[in-house]
Protein backbone atom coordinates (compact mmCIF):
# COMPACT_ATOMS: atom_id res chain seq x y z
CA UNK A 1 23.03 -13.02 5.81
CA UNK A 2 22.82 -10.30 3.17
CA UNK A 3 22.81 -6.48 4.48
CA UNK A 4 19.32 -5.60 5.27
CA UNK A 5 18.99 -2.00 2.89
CA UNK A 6 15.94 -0.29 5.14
CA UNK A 7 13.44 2.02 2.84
CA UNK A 8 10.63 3.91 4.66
CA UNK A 9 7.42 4.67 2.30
CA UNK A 10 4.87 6.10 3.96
CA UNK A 11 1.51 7.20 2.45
CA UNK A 12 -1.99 8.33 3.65
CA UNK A 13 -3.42 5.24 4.18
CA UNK A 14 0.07 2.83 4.48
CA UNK A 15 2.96 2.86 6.25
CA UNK A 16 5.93 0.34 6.61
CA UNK A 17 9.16 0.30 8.08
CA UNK A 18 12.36 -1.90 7.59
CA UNK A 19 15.25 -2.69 9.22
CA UNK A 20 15.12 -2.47 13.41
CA UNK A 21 12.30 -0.68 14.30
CA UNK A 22 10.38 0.59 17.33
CA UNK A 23 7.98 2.61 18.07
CA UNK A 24 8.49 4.76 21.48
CA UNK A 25 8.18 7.95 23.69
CA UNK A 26 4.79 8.36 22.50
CA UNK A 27 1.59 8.19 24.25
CA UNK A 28 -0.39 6.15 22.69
CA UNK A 29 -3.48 3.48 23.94
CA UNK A 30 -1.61 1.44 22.33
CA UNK A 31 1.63 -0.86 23.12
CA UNK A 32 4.75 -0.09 20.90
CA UNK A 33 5.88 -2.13 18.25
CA UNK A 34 9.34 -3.77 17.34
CA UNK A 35 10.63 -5.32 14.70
CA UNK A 36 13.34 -7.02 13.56
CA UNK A 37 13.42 -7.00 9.99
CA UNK A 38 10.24 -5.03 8.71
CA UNK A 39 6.83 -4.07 9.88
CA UNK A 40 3.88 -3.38 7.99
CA UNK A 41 1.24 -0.94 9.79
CA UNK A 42 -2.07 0.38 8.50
CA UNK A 43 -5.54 0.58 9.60
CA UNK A 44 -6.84 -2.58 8.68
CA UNK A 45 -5.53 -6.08 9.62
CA UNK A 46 -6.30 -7.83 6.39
CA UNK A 47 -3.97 -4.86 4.41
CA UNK A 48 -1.77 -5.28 7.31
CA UNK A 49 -1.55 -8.85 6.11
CA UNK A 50 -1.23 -7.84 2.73
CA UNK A 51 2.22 -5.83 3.07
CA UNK A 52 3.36 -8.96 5.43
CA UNK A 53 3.14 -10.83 2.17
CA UNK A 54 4.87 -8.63 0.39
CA UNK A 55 7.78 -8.42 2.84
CA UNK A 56 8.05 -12.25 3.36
CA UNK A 57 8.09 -12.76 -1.07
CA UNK A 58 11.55 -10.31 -0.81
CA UNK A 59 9.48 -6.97 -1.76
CA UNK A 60 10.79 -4.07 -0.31
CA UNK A 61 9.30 -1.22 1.92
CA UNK A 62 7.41 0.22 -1.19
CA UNK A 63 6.34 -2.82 -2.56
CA UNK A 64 4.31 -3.80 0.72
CA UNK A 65 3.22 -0.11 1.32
CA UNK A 66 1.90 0.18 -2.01
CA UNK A 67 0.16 -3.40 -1.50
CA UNK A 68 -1.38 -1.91 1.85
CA UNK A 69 -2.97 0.86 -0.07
CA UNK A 70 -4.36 -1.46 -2.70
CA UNK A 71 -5.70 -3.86 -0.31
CA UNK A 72 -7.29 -0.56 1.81
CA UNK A 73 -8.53 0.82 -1.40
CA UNK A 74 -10.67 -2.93 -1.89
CA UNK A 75 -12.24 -2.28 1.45
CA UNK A 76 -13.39 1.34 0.92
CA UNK A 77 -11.42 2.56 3.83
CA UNK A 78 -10.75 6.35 3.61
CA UNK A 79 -9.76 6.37 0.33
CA UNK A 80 -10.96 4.11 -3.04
CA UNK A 81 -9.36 2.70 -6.25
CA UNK A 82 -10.93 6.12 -7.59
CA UNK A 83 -8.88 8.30 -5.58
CA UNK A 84 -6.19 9.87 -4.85
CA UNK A 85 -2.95 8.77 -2.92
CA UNK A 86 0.05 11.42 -1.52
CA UNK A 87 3.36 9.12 -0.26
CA UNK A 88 6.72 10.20 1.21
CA UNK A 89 9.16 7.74 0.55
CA UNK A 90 12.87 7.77 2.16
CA UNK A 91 15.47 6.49 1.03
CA UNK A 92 18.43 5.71 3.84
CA UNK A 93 21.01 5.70 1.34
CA UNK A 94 20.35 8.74 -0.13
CA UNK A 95 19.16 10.25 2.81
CA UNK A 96 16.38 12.08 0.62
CA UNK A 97 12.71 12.13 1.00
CA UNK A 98 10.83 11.63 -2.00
CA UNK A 99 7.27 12.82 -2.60
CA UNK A 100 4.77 11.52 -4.94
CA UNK A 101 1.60 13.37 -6.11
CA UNK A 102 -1.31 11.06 -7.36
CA UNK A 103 -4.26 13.27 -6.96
CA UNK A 104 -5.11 12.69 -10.47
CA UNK A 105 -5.92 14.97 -13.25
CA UNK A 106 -9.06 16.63 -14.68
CA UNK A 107 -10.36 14.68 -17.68
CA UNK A 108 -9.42 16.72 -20.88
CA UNK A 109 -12.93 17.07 -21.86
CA UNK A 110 -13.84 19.04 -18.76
CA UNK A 111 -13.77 22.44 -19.95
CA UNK A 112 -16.45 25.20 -18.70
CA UNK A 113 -17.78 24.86 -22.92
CA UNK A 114 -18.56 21.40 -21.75
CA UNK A 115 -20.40 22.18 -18.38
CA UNK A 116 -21.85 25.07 -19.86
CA UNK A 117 -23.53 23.10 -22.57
CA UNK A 118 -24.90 20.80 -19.87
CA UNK A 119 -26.87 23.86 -18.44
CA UNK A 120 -24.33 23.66 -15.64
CA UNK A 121 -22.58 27.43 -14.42
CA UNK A 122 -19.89 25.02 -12.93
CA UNK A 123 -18.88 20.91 -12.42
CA UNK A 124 -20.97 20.02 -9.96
CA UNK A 125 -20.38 18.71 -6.60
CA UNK A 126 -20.78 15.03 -7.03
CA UNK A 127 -21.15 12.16 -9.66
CA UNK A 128 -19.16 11.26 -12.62
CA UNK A 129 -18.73 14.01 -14.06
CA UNK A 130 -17.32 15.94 -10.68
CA UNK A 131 -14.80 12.74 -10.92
CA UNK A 132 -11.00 13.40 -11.64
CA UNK A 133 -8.79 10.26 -13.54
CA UNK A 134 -8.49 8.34 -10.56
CA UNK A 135 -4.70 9.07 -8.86
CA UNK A 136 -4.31 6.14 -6.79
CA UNK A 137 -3.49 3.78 -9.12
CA UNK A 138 -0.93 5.63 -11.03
CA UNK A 139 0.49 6.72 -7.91
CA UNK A 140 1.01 2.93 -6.90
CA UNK A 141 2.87 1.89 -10.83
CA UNK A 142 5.16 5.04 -10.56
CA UNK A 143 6.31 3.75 -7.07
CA UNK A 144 6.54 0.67 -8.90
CA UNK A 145 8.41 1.27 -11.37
CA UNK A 146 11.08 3.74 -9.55
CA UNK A 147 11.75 2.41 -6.21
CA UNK A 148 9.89 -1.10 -5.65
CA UNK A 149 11.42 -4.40 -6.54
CA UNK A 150 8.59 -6.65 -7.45
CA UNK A 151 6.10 -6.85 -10.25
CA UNK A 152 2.58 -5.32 -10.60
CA UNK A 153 1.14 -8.55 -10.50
CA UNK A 154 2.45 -9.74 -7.14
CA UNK A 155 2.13 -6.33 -5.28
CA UNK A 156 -1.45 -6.59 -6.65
CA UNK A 157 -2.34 -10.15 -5.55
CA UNK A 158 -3.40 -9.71 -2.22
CA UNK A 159 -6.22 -6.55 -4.17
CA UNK A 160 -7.40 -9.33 -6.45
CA UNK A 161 -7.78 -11.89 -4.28
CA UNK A 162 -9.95 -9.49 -1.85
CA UNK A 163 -12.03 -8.27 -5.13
CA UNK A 164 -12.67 -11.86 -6.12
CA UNK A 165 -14.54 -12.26 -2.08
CA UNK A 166 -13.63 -11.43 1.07
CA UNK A 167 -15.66 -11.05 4.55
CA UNK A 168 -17.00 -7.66 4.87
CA UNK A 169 -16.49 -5.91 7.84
CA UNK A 170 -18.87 -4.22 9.93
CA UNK A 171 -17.26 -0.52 9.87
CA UNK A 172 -17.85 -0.82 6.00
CA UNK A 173 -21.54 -2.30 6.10
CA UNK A 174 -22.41 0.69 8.79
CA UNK A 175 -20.87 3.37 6.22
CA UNK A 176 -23.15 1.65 3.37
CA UNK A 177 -26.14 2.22 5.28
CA UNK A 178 -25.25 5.85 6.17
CA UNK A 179 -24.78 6.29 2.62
CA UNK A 180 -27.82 4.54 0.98
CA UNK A 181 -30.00 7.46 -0.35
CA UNK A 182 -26.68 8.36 -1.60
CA UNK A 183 -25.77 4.91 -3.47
CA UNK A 184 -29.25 4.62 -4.79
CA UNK A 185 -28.68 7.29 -7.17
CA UNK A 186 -25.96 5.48 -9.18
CA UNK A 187 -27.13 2.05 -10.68
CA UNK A 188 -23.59 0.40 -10.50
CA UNK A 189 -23.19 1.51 -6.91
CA UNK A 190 -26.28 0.18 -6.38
CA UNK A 191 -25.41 -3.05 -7.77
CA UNK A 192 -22.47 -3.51 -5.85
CA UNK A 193 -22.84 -2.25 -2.47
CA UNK A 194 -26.98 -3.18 -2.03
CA UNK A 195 -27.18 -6.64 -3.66
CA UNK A 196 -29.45 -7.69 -1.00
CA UNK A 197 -33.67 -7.57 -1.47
CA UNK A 198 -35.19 -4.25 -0.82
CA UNK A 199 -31.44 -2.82 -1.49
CA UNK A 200 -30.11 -4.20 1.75
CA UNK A 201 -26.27 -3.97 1.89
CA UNK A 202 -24.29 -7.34 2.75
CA UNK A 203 -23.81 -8.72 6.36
CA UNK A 204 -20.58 -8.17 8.47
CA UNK A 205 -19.06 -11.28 7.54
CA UNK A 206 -20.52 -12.05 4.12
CA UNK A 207 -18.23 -12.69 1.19
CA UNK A 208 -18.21 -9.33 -0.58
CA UNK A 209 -17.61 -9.78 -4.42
CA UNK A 210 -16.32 -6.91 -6.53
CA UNK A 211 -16.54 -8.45 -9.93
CA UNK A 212 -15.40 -5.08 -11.97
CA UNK A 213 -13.08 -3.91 -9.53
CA UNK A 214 -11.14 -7.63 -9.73
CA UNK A 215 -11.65 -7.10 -13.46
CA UNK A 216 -10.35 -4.17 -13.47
CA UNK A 217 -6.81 -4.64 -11.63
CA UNK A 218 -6.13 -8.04 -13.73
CA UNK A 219 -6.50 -5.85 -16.83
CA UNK A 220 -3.75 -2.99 -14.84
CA UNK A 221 -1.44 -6.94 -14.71
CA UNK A 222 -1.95 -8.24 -18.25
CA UNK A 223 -1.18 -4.61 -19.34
CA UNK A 224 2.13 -4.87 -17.37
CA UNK A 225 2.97 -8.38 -19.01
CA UNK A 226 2.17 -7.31 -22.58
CA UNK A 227 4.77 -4.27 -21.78
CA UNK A 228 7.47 -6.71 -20.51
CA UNK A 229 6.93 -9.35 -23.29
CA UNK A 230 7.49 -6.13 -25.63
CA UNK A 231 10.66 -5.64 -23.88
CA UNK A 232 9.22 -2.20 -22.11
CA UNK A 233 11.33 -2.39 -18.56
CA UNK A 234 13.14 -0.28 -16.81
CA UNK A 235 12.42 2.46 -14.24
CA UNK A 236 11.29 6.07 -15.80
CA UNK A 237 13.90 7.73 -14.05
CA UNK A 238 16.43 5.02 -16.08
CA UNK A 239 14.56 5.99 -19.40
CA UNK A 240 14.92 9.77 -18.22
CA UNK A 241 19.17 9.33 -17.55
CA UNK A 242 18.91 7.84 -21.38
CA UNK A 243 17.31 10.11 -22.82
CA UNK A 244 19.67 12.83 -21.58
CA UNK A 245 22.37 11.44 -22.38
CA UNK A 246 21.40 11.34 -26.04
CA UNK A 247 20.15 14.72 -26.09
CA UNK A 248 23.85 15.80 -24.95
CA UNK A 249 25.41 13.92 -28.00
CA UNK A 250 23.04 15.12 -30.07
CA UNK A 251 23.87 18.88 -28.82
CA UNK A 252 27.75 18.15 -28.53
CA UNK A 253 27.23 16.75 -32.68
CA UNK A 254 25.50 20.03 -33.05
CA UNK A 255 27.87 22.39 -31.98
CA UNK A 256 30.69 20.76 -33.93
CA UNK A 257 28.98 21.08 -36.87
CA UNK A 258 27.93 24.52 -36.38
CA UNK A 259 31.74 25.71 -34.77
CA UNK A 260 33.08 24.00 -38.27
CA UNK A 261 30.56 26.22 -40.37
CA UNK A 262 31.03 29.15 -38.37
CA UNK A 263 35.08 28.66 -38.56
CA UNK A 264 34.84 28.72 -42.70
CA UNK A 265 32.63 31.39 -43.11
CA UNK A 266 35.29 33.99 -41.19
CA UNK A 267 33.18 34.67 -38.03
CA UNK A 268 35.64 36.59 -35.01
CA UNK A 269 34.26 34.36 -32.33
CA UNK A 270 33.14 31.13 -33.70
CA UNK A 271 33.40 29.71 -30.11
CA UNK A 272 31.04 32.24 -28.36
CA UNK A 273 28.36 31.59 -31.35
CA UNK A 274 28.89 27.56 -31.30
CA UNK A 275 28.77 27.79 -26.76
CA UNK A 276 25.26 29.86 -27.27
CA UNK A 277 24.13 26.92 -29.61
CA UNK A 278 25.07 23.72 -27.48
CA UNK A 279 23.71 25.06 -24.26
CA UNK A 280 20.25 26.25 -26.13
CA UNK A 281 19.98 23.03 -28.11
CA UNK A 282 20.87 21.19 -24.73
CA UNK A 283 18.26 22.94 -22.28
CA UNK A 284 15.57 22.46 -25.18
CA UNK A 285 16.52 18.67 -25.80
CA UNK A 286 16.51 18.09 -21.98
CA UNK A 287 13.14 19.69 -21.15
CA UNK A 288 11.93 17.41 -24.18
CA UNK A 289 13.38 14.47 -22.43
CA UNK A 290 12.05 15.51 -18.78
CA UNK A 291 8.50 16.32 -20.54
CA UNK A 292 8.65 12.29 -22.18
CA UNK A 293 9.89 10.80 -18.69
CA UNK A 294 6.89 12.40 -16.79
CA UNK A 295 4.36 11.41 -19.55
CA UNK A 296 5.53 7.96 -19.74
CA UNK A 297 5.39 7.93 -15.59
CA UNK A 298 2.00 8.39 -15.42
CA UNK A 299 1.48 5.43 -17.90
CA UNK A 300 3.76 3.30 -17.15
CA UNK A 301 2.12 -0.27 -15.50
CA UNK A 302 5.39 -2.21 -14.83
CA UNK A 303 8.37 -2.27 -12.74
């Protein structure tokens, strides 16, 4: 039997655990859990079921946590596909905890000339244009592409499958209803959640079809499969080490060449001069670097 290697990911909505695990000393309504191998937790049993089918295809504990969250994010629990996701993930091995911010960005044409040319003294409060670029799904690739193990296709199955149909549960229908005079004001959320005559939301039970949203996440997988055919793969953080390492040479090249010219023209401390150089030409190369790693993180679609 290989050596089980245990990772802990937790997130807002997701959390799994590896390796022997139990959950005690805590009251709870609730019996504890154990496991012998993994366990996937989260607040819905069909997500729940989604991160046990990550686990039993080899995925790790990020690969089924970051399933969870896409499978949640299909059911409009909490948090949605346009979101925003915060995980700790640690790592055994390393004994570190890593944190990853997905809260998204402001769109780059949101500036107060915008809003102010709208008649509007600030963004307002809801609608599009109060929307940031939706977080959750980079969060998800970046976990991806640094710690999981599987593709973006497979963690993203179980998401698909639920946007092609799956029985609506009642917690979900109730929230539609709370929120109808709400939903009515936006004609796609109309369309979607209050398909029914007289803009009546589905029954507990029903088959609930999200045609865009299934859309949607295929396009996230065929963009991850034209990367790989173009032989894009590779963790960021791998692409970051690389590009480091070739700033360094280029530095090191750098301060030969500039110790040689210094040496000829009869300078008293070529070495001090060439040393001032390298380490300037090396901090600005490896902020370059650091700045490409972190823009190509928040694009990146595969693992």
């Amino acid at each position: 039997m290989t050596r089980l290697r245990p990772l802990l990911a937790a997130a807002l909505i997701a959390a799994t655990l590896t390796g022997i695990a139990a959950v005690t000393h805590a009251a709870t309504n609730k019996p504890p859990l154990h496991a012998k191998k993994w366990m996937a937790i989260t607040g819905k049993p069909l997500a729940a079921t989604a991160g046990a089918m990550i686990f039993q295809k080899g995925g790790n504990a990020v690969d089924a946590a970051c399933a969870m969250i896409a499978a949640t994010c299909t059911m409009w629990d909490t948090l949605s596909w346009g979101g925003e996701t915060q995980a700790l993930i640690y790592n055994p091995r390393t004994k570190k905890v890593i944190g990853i911010n997905a809260l998204g960005v402001a769109p780059t044409g949101a500036t107060p000339e915008y809003f102010k040319s709208k008649g509007m003294p600030y963004p307002p409060e809801f609608g599009p244009l109060a929307a940031v670029t939706p977080g959750t799904p980079g969060g998800i690739m970046v976990m991806l592409a640094e710690y999981g193990k599987l593709s973006l296709a497979e963690v993203l199955g179980p998401a698909i499958d639920m946007a092609d149909g799956y029985p609506i549960e009642a917690q979900l229908v109730g929230t539609i209803k709370r929120q109808k005079d709400w939903i009515l004001k936006w004609p796609e959320s109309r369309r979607t959640f209050l398909p029914h005559p007289g803009d009546n939301p589905p029954d507990p039970g029903e088959i609930f079809v999200q045609k865009d949203l299934a859309a949607t996440l295929r396009k996230l997988v065929e963009t991850e499969a034209a990367a790989k055919k173009a032989g894009k793969t590779g963790s960021t953080r791998a692409t970051s080490r690389r590009s480091t390492r070739a700033a360094r040479r280029r530095s090191a090249a750098f301060t030969r060449r500039r110790t040689s010219r210094t040496g000829r023209s009869g300078s008293k401390s070529p070495s001090r001069s060439a040393t001032r150089a390298s380490t300037s030409t090396s901090s600005t190369s490896g902020r370059r670097a650091r700045q490409c790693c972190r823009r190509s993180t928040s694009s990146k679609a595969w693992t």
